[in-house]
N, C-alpha and C. Protein backbone atom coordinates (compact mmCIF):
# COMPACT_ATOMS: atom_id res chain seq x y z
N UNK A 1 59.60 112.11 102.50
CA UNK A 1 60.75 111.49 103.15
C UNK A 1 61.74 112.55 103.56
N UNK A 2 62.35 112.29 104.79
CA UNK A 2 63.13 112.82 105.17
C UNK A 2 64.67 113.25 104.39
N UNK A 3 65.78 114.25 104.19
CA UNK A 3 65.94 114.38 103.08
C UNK A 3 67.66 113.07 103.76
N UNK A 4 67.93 112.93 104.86
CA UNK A 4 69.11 112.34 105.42
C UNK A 4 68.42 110.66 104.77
N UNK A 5 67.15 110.38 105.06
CA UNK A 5 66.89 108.94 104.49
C UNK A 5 66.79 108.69 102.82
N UNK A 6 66.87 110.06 102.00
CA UNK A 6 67.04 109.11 101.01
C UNK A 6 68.84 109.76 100.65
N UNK A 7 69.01 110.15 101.47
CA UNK A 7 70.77 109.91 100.86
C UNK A 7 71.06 108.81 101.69
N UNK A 8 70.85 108.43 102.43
CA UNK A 8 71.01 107.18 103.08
C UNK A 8 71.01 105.96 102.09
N UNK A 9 69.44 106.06 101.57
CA UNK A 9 69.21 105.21 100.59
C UNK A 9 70.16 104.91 99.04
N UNK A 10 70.15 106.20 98.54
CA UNK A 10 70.69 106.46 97.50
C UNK A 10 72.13 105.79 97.48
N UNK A 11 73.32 106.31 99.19
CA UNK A 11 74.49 106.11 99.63
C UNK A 11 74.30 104.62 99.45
N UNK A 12 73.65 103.90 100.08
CA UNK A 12 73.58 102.43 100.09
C UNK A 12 73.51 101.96 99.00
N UNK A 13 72.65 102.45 97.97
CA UNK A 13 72.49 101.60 96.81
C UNK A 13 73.71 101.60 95.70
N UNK A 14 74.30 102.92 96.14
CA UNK A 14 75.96 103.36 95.25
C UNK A 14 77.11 101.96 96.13
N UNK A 15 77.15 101.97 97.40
CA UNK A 15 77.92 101.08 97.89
C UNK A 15 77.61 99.41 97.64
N UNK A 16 76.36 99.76 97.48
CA UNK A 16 76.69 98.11 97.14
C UNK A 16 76.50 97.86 95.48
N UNK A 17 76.57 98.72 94.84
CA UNK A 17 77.22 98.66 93.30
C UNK A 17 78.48 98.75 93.02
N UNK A 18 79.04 99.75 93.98
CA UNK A 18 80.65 99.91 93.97
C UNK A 18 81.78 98.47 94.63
N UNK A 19 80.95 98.32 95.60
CA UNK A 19 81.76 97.41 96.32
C UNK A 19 82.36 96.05 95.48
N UNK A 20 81.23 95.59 95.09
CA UNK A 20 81.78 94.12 94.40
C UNK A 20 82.47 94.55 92.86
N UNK A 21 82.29 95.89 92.51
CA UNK A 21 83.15 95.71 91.56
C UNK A 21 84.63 96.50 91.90
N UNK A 22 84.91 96.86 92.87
CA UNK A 22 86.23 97.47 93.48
C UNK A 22 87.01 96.02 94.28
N UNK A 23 86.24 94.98 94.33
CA UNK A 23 86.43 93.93 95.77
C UNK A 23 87.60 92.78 95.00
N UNK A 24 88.06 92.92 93.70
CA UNK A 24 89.16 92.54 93.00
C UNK A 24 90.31 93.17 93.00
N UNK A 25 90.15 94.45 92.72
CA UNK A 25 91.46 95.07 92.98
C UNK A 25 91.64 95.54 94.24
N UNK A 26 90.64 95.64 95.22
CA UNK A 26 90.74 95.78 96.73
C UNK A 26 91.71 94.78 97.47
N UNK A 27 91.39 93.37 96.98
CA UNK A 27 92.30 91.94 97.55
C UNK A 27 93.42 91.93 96.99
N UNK A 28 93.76 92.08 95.30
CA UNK A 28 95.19 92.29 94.90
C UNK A 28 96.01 93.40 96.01
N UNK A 29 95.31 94.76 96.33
CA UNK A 29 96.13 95.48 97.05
C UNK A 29 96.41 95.15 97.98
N UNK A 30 95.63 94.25 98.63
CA UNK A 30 96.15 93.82 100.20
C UNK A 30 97.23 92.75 99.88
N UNK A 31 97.38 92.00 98.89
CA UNK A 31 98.13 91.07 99.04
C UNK A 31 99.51 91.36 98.55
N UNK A 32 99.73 92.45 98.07
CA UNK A 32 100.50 93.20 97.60
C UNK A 32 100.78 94.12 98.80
N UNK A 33 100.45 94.70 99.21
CA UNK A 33 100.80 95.05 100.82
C UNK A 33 100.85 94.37 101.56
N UNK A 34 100.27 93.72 102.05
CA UNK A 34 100.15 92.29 103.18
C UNK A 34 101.03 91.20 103.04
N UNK A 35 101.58 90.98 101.94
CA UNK A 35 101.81 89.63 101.31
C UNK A 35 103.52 89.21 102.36
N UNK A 36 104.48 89.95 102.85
CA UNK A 36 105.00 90.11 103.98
C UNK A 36 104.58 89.26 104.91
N UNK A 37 103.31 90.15 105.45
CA UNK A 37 102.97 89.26 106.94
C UNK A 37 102.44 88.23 106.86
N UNK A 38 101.84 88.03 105.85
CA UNK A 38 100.97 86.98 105.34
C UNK A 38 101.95 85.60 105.49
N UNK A 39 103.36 85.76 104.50
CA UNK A 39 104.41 84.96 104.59
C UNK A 39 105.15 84.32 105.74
N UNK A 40 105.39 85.42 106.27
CA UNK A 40 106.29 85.34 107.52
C UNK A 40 105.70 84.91 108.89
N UNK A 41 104.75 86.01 108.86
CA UNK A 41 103.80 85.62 110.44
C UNK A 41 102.88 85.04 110.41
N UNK A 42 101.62 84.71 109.63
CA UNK A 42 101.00 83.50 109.55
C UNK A 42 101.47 82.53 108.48
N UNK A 43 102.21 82.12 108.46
CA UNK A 43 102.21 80.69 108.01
C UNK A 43 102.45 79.73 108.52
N UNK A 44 103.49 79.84 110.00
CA UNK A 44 103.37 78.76 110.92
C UNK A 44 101.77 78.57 111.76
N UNK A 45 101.00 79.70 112.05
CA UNK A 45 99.42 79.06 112.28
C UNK A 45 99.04 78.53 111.27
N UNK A 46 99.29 79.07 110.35
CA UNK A 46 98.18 77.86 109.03
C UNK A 46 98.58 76.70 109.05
N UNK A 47 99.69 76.35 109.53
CA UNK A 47 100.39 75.04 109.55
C UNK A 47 99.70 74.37 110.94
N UNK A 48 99.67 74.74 111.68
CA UNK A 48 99.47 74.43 113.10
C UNK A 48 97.92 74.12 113.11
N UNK A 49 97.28 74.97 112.27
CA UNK A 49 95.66 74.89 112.36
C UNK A 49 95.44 73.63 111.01
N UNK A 50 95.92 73.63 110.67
CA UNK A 50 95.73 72.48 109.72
C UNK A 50 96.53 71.27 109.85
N UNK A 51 97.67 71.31 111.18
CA UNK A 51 97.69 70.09 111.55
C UNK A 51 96.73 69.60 112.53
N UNK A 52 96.10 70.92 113.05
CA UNK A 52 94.73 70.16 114.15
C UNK A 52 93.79 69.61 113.39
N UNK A 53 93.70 70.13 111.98
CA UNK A 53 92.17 69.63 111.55
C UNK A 53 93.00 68.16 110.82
N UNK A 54 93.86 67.76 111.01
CA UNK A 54 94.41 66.24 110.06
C UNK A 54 94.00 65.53 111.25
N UNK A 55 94.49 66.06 112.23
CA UNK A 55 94.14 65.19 113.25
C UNK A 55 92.72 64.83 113.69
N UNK A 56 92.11 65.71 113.70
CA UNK A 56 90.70 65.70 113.87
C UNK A 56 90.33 65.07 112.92
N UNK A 57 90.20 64.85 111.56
CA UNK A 57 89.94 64.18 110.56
C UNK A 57 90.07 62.52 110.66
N UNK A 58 91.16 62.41 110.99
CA UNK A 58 91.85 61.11 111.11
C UNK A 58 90.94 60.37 111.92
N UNK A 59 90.64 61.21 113.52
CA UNK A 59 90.00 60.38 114.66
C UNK A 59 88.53 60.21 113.94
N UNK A 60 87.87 61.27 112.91
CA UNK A 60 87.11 61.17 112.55
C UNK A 60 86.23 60.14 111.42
N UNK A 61 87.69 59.93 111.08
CA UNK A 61 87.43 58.93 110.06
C UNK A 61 87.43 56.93 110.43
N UNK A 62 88.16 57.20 111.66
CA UNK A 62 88.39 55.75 112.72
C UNK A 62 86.76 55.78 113.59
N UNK A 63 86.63 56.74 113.94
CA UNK A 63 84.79 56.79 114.58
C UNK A 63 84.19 56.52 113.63
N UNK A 64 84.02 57.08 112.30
CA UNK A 64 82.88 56.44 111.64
C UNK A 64 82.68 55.03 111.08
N UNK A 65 83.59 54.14 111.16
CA UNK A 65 83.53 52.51 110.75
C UNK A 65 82.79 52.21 112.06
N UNK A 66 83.14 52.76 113.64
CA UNK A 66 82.64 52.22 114.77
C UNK A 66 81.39 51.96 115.13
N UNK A 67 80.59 51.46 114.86
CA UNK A 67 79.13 51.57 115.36
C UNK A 67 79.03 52.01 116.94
N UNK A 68 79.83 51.57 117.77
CA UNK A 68 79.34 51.61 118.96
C UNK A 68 80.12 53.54 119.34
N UNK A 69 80.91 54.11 118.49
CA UNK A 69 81.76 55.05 118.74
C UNK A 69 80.54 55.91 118.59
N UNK A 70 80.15 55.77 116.81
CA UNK A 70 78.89 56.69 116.66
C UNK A 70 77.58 56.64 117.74
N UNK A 71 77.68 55.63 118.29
CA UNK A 71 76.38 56.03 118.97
C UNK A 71 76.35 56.95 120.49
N UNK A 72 77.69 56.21 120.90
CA UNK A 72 78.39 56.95 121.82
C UNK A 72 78.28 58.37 121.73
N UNK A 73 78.66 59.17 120.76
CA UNK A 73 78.41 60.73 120.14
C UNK A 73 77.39 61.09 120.34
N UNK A 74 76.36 60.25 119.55
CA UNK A 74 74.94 60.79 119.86
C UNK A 74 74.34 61.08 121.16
N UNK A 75 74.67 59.80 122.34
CA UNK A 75 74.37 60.08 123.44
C UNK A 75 74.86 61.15 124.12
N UNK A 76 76.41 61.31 123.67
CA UNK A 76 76.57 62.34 124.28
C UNK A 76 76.07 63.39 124.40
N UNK A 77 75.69 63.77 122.87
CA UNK A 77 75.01 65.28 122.13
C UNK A 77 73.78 65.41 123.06
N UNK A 78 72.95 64.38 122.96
CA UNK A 78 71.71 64.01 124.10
C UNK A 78 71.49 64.71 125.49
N UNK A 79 73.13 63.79 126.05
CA UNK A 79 73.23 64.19 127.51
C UNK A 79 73.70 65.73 127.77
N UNK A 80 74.00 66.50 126.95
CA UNK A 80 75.04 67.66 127.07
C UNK A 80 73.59 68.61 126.76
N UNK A 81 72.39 67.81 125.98
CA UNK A 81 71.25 68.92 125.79
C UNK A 81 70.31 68.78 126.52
N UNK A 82 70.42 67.63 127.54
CA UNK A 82 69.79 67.43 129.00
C UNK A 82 70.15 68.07 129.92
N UNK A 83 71.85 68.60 129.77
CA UNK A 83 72.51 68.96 130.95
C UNK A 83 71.93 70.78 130.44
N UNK A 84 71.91 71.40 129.37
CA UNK A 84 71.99 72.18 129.06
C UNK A 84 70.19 72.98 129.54
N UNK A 85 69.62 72.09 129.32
CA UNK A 85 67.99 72.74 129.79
C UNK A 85 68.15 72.54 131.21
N UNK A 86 68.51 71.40 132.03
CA UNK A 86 68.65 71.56 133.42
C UNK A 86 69.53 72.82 133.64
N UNK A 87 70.55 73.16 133.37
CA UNK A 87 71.20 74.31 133.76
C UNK A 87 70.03 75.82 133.87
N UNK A 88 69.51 75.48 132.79
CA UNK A 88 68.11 76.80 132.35
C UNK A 88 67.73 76.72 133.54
N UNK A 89 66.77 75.31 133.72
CA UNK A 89 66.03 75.35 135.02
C UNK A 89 66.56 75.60 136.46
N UNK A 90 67.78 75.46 136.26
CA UNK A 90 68.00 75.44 137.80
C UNK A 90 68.47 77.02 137.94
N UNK A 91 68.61 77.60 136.53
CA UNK A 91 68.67 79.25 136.93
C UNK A 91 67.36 80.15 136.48
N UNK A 92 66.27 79.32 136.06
CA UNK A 92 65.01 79.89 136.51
C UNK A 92 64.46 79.61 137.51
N UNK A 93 65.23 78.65 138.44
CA UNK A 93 64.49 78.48 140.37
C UNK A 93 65.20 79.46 140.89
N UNK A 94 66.67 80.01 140.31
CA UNK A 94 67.46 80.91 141.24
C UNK A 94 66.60 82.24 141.28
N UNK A 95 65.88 82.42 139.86
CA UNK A 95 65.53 83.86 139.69
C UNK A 95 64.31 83.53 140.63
N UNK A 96 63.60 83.16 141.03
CA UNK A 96 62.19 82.98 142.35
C UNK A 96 62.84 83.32 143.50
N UNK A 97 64.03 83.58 143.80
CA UNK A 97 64.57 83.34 145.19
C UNK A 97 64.68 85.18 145.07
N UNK A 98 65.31 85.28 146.29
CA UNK A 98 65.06 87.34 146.29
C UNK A 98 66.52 87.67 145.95
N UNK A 99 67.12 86.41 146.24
CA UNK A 99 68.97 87.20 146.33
C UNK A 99 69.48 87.38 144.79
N UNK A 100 69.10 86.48 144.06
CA UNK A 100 69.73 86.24 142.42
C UNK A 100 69.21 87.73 141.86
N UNK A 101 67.88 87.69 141.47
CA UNK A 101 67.22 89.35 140.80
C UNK A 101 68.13 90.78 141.54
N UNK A 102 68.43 90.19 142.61
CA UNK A 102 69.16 91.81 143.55
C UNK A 102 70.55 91.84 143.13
N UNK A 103 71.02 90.61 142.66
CA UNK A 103 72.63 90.54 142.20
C UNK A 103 72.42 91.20 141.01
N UNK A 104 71.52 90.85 140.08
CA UNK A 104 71.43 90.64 138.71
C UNK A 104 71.31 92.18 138.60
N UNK A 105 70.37 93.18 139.10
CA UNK A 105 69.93 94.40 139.23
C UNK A 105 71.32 95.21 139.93
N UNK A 106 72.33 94.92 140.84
CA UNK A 106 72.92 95.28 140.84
C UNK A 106 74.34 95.39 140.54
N UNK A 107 74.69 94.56 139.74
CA UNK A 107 75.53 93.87 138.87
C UNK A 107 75.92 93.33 137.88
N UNK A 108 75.18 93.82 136.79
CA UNK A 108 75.01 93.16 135.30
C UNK A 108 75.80 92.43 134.68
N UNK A 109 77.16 92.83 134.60
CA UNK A 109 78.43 91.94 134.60
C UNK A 109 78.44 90.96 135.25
N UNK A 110 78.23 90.78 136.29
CA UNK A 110 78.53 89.91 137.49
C UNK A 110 77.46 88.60 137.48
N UNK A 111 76.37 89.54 136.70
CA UNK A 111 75.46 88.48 136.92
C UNK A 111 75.53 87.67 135.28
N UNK A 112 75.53 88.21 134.60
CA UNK A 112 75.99 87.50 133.43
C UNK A 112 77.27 86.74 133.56
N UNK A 113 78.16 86.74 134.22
CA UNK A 113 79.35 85.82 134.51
C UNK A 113 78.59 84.64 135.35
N UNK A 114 78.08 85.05 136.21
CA UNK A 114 77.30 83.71 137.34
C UNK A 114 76.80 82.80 136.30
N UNK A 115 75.55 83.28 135.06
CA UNK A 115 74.81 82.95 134.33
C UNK A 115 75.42 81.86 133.27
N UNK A 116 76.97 82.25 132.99
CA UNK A 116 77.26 81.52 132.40
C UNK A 116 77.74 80.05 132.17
N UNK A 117 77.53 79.28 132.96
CA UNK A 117 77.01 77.71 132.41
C UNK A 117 76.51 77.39 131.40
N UNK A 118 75.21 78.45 131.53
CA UNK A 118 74.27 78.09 130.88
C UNK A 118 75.20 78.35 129.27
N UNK A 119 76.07 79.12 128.98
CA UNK A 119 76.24 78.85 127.78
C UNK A 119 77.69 78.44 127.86
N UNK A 120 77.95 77.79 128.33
CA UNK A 120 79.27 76.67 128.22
C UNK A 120 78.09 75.46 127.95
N UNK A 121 77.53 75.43 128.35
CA UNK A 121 76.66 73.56 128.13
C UNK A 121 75.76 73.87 127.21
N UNK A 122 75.79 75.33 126.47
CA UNK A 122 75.28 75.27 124.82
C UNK A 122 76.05 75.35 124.01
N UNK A 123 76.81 75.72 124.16
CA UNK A 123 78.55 75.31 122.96
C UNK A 123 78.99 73.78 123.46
N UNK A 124 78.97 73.24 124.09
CA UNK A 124 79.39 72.04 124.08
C UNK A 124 78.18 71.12 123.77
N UNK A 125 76.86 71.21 123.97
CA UNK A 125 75.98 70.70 123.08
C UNK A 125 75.92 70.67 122.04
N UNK A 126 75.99 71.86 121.49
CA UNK A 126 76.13 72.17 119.95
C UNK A 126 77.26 71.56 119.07
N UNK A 127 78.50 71.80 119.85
CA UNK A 127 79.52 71.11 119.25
C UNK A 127 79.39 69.22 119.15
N UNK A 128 78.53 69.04 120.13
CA UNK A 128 78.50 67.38 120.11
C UNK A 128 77.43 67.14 119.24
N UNK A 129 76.81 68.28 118.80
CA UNK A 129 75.79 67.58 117.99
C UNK A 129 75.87 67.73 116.59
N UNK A 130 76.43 68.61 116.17
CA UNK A 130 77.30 69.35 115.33
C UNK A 130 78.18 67.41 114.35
N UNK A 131 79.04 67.45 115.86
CA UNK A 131 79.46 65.76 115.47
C UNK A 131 79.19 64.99 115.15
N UNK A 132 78.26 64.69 115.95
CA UNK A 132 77.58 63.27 115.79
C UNK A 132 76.37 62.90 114.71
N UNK A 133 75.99 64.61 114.03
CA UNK A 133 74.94 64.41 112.99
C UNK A 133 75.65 64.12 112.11
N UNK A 134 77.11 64.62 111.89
CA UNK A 134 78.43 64.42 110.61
C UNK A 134 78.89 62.76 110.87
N UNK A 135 78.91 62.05 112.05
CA UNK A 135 79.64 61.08 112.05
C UNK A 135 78.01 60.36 111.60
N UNK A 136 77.13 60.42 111.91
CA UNK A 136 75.87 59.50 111.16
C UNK A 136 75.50 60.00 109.80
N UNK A 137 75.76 60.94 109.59
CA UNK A 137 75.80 61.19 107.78
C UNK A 137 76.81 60.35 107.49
N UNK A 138 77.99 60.74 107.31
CA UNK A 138 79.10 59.47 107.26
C UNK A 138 79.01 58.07 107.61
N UNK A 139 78.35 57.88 108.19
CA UNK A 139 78.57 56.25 108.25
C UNK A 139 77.38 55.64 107.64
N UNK A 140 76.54 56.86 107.55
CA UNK A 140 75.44 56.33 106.54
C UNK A 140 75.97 55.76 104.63
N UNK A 141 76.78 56.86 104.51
CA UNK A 141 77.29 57.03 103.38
C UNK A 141 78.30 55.87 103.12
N UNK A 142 78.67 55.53 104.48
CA UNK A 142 80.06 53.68 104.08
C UNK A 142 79.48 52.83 103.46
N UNK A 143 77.81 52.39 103.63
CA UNK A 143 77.09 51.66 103.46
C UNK A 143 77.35 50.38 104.37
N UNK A 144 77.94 50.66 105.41
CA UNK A 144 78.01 49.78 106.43
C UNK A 144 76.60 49.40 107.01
N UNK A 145 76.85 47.69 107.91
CA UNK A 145 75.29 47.39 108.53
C UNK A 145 75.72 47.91 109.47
């Protein structure tokens, strides 16, 4: 063996023995240094981000008694992963054509910006499905008919 791979090795196996037992008094020090900003400058986001998730909760908890709300979700999740493979396809007909590959080849940025639909309608799939598997766990769990 090379002599850089086993200090490599050796280095690694010291860091991750050291780490978790330094990773207690590592967080006291930050909070003890930090504990300032921590106070002052985030605490109105923690407030703000946890009044979005009450809210979100709330609507969440009025959808799951709904039968017709939950199913609604699902379809959506459905339609958003219909919309999401059509997007594929309709930018694997672009790549057959001569102009898309010549953008793409000469523009990598550019062409990854064009490209992107395709992953706006996989985060919003994901996120609807994400939902709607939580709002049918949940309403499984009401024991509602």
């Amino acid at each position: 063996m090379d002599q850089n791979t086993i200090i490599g090795l050796i280095g690694g196996a010291l860091l991750a023995y050291v780490i978790p037992k330094l990773s207690p008094y590592i967080d006291k020090y930050l909070k003890q240094a930090f504990g300032f900003l921590l106070n002052t400058v985030l605490k109105p986001l923690k407030g703000y981000f946890r009044k979005k998730q009450l809210v979100r909760l709330k609507e969440f908890r009025i959808a799951r008694v709904n039968h017709s709300a939950v199913t609604m979700q699902v379809v959506r999740a459905h339609t958003y992963f219909l919309l999401f493979w059509g997007v594929i396809a309709f930018y694997l007909n672009l790549l057959t054509e001569p102009a898309f590959p010549a953008i793409l080849e000469k523009s990598f940025v550019f062409g990854m910006l064009l490209t992107s639909p395709i992953y706006v309608f996989e985060l919003l799939w994901l996120s609807a499905d994400h939902k709607a598997k939580k709002l049918v766990k949940s309403r499984g769990q009401l024991g509602l008919r």
